[in-house]
Each structure stands twice: as structure tokens, then as C-alpha cells.
N, C-alpha and C. Protein backbone atom coordinates (compact mmCIF):
# COMPACT_ATOMS: atom_id res chain seq x y z
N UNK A 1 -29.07 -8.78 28.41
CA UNK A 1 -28.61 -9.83 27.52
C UNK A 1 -27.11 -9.63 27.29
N UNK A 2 -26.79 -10.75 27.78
CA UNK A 2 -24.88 -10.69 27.67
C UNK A 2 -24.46 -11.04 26.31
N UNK A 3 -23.35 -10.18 25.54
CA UNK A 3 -22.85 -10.50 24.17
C UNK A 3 -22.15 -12.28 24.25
N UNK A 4 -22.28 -12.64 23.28
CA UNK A 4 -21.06 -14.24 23.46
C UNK A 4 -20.90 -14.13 22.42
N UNK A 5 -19.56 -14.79 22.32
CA UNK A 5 -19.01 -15.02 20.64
C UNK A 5 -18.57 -16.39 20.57
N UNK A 6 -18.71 -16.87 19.40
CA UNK A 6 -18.36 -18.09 19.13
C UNK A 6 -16.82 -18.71 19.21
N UNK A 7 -16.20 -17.74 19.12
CA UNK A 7 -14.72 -18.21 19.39
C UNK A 7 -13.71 -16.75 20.21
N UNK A 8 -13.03 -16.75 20.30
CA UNK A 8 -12.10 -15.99 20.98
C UNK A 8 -11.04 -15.73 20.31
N UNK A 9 -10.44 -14.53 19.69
CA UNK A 9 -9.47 -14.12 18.72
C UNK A 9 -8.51 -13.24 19.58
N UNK A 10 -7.42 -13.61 19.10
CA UNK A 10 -6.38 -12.62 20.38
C UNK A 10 -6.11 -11.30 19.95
N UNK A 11 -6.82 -11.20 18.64
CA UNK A 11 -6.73 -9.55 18.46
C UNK A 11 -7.87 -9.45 17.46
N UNK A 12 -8.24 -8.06 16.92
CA UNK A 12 -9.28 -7.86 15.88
C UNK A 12 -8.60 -8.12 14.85
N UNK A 13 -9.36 -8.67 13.60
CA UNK A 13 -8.97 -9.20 12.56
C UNK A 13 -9.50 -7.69 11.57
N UNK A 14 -8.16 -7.60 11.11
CA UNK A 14 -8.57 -5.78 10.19
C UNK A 14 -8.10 -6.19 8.78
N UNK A 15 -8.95 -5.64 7.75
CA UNK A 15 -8.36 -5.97 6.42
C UNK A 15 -8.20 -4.64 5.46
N UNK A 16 -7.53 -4.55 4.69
CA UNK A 16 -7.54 -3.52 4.02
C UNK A 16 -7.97 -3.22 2.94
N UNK A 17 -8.44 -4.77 2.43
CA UNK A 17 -9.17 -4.66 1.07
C UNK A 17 -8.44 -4.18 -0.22
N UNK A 18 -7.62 -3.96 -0.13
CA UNK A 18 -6.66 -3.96 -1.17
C UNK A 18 -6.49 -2.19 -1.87
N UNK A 19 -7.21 -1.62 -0.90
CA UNK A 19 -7.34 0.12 -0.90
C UNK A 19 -5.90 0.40 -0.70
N UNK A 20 -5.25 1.69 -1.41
CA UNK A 20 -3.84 1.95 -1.42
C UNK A 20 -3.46 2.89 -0.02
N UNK A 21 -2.52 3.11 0.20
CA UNK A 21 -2.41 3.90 1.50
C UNK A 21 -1.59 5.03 1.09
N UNK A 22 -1.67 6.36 1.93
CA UNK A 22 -0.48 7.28 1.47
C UNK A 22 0.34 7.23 1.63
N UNK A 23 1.55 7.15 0.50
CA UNK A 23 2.90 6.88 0.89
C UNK A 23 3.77 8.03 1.91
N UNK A 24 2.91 9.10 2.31
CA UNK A 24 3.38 10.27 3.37
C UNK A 24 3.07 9.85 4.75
N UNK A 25 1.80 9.39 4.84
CA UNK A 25 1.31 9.18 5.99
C UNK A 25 0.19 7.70 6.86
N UNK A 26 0.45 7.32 5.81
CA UNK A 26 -0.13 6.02 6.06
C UNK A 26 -1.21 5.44 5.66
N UNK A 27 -2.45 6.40 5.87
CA UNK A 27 -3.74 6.86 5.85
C UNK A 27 -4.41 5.93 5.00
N UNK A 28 -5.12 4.92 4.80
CA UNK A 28 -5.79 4.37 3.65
C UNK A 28 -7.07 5.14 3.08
N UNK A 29 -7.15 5.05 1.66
CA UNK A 29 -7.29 5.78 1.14
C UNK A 29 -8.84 5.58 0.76
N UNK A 30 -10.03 5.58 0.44
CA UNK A 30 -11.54 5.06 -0.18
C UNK A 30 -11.61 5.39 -1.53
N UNK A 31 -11.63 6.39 -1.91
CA UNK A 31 -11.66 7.42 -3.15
C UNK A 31 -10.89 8.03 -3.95
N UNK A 32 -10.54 7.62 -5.47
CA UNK A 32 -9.80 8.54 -6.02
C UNK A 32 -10.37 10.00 -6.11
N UNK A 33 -9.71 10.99 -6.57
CA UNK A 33 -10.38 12.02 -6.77
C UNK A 33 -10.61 12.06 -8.55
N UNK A 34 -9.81 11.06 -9.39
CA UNK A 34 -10.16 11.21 -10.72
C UNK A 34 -9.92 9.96 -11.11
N UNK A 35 -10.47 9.42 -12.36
CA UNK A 35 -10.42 7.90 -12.40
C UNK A 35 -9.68 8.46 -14.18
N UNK A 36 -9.09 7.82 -14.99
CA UNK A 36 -9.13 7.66 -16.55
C UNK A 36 -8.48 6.36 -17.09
N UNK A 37 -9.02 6.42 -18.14
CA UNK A 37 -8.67 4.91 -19.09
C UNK A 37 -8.15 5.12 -20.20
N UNK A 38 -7.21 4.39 -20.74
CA UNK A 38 -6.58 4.78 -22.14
C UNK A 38 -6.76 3.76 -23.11
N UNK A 39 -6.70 3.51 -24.42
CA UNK A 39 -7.06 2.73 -24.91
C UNK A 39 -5.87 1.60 -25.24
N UNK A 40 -4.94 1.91 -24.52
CA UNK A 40 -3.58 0.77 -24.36
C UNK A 40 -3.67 0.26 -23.24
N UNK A 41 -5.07 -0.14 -22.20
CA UNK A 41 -5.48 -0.88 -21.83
C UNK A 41 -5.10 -0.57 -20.22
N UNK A 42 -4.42 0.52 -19.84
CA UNK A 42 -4.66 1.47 -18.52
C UNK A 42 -5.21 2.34 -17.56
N UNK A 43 -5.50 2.21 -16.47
CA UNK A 43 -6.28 2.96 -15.55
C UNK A 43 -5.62 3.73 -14.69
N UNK A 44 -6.00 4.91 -14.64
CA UNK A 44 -4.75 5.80 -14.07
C UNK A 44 -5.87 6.39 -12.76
N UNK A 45 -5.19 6.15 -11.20
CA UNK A 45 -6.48 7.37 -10.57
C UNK A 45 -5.68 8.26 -10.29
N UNK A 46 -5.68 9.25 -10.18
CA UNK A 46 -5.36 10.78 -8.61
C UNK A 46 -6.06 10.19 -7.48
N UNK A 47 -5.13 10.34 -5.88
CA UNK A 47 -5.26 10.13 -5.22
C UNK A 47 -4.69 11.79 -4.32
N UNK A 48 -5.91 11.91 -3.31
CA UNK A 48 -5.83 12.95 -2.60
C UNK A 48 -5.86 12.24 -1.03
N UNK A 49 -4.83 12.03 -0.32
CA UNK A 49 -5.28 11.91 1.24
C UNK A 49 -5.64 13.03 2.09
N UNK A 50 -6.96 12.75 2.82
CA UNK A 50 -7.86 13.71 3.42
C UNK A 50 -7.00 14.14 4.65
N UNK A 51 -5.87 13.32 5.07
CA UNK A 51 -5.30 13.79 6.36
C UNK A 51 -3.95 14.33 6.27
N UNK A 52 -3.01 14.60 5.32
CA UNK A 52 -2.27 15.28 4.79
C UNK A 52 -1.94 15.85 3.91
N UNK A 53 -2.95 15.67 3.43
CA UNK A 53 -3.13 16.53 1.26
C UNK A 53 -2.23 15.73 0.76
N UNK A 54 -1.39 15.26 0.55
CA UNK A 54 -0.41 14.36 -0.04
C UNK A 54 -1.41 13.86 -1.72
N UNK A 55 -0.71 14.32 -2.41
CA UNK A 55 -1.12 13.71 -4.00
C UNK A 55 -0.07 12.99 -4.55
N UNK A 56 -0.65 11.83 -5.43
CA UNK A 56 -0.19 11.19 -5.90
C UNK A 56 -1.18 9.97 -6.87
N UNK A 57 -0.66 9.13 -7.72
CA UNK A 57 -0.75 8.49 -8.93
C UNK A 57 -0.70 7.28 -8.90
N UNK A 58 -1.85 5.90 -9.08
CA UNK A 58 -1.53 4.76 -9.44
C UNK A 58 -2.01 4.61 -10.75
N UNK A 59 -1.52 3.43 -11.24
CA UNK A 59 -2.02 2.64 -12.76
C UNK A 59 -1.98 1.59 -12.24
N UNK A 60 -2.99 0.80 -13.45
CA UNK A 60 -3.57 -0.34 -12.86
C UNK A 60 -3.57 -0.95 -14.87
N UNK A 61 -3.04 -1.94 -15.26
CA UNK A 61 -2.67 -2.28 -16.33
C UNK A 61 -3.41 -3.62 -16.81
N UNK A 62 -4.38 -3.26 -17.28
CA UNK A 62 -5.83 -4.43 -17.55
C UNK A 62 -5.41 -5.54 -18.41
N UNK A 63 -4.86 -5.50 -19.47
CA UNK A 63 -4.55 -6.51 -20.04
C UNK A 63 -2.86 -6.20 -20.73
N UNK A 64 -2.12 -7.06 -20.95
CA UNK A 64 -0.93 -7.00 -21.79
C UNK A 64 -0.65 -6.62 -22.77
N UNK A 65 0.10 -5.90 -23.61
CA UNK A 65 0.68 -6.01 -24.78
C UNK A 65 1.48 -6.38 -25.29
């Protein structure tokens, strides 16, 4: 049984889902290694990349003040 596809794309269509990448090495990332919340309405993770150890820090700022 031969594969067919419905249309023909001139390359693979890749998404990143909005996962952060390491700013050392590129690497996108799945998992923080620590998640926390503050009650001034911030989310802070640790980020560990598995392919250069590279650490580092996002926030993510839920509502305004």
C-alpha cells in the first residue's frame, strides 16, 4: 500500500508552540525545572537546557497593575 497525501508542501511545516529556546544554544526547551507565582500576579520558571546546561529565567505577567 503506497502512502498519498492530499496536497504537496515544499517543505515540513514545524511549529514551536510557543516553548522558549536557549538563548546559548538554540535548543527548545519542554520543561521548566521550577514553576512559582507571586501574588502581584507573576509566574516565574527556571529553565535548564538538557544540551548545554545553560540556566536561565522567564516571567510571564498574568494580569496588570
Amino acid at each position: 500500500m503506497a502512502v498519498q497525501f492530499a496536497c504537496n508542501a515544499p517543505k515540513p511545516v514545524t511549529y514551536d508552540l510557543g516553548r522558549p529556546k536557549c538563548p546559548r544554544c538554540g535548543s527548545v526547551l519542554l520543561i521548566a525545572e521550577e514553576s512559582a507565582f507571586n501574588l502581584r500576579g507573576r509566574i516565574r520558571h527556571a529553565w535548564s537546557c538538557d544540551d548545554c546546561a545553560h540556566e536561565f529565567v522567564t516571567s510571564i505577567i498574568l494580569w496588570p497593575r
